[in-house]
Protein backbone atom coordinates (compact mmCIF):
# COMPACT_ATOMS: atom_id res chain seq x y z
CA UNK A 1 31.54 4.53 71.20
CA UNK A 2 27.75 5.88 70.82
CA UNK A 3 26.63 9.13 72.34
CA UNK A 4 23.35 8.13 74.36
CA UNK A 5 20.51 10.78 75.09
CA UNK A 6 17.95 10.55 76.68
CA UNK A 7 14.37 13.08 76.50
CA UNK A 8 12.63 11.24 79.50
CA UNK A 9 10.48 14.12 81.37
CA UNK A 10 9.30 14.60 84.58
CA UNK A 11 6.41 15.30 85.79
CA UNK A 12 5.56 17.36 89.44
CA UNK A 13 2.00 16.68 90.97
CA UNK A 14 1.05 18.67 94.02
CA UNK A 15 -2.01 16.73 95.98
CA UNK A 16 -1.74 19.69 98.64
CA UNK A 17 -3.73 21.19 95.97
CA UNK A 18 -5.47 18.87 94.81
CA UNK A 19 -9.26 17.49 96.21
CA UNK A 20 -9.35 14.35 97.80
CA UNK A 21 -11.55 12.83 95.56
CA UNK A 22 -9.87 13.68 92.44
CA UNK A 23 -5.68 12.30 93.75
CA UNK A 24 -5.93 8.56 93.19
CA UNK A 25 -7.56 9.15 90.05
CA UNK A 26 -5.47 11.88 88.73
CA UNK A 27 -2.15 9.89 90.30
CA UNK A 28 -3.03 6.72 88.32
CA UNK A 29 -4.60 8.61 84.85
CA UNK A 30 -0.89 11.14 84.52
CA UNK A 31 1.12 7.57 85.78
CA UNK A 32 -0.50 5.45 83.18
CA UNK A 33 0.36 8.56 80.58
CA UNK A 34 3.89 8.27 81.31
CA UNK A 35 6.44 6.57 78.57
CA UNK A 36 9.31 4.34 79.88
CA UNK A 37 11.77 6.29 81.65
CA UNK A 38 9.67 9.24 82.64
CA UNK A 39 9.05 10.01 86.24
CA UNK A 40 6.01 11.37 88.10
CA UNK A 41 7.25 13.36 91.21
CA UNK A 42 4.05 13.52 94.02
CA UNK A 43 4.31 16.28 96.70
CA UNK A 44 2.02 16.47 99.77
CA UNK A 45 1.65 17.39 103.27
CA UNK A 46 2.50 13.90 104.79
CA UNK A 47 3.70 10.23 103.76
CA UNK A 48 2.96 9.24 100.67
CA UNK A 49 3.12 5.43 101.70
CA UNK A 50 -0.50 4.84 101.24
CA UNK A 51 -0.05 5.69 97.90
CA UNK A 52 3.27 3.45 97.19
CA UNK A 53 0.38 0.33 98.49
CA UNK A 54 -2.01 1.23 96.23
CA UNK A 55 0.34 1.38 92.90
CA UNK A 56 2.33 -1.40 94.32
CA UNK A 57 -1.53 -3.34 94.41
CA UNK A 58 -2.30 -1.94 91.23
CA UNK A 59 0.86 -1.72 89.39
CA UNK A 60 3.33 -3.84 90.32
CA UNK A 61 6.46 -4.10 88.12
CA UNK A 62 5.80 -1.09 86.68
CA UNK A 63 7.65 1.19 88.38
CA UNK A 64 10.58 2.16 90.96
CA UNK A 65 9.55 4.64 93.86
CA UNK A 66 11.57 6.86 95.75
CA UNK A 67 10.58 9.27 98.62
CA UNK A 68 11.89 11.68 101.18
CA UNK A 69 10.26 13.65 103.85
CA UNK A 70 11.92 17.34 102.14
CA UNK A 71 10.28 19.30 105.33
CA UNK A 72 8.08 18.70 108.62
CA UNK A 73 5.10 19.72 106.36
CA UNK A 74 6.35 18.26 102.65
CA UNK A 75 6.79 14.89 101.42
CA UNK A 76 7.98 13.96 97.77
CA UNK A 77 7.69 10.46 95.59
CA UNK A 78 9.83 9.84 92.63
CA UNK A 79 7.48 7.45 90.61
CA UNK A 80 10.21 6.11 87.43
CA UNK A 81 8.15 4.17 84.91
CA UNK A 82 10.00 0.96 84.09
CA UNK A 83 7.18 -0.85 81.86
């Protein structure tokens, strides 16, 4: 029996600090960075659905999402690349 390891990395993006022009942009240029099996995690101050649309719209099949509201004032996204 093999030994598997794995170095997938994630990555943590707060858009709480981030300006509103610059989040889709930045969201899509660090996703589109990521190899297969590495994970983006988003943080803001509310639901992140909007932005599950847009990749969904824009990159479908490409990833798994997973989000949580952590606090009354913090949301988090785990964006897995699959492809």
């Amino acid at each position: 029996m093999g030994t598997v390891t794995t170095n997938h990395r994630t990555i943590v993006m707060d858009l709480r600090i981030t300006p509103p022009t610059e989040r889709r942009f930045r969201v899509f240029n660090i996703f589109d960075s990521l190899s297969v099996g590495d994970t983006l995690k988003v943080v803001y101050d509310h639901d992140l659905q909007p932005l599950y649309y847009r990749l969904l719209a824009e990159r479908r099949g490409e990833f798994v999402w997973q989000s949580e509201q952590e606090s009354s004032e913090e949301w988090a996204a785990w964006i897995k690349k699959i492809r």
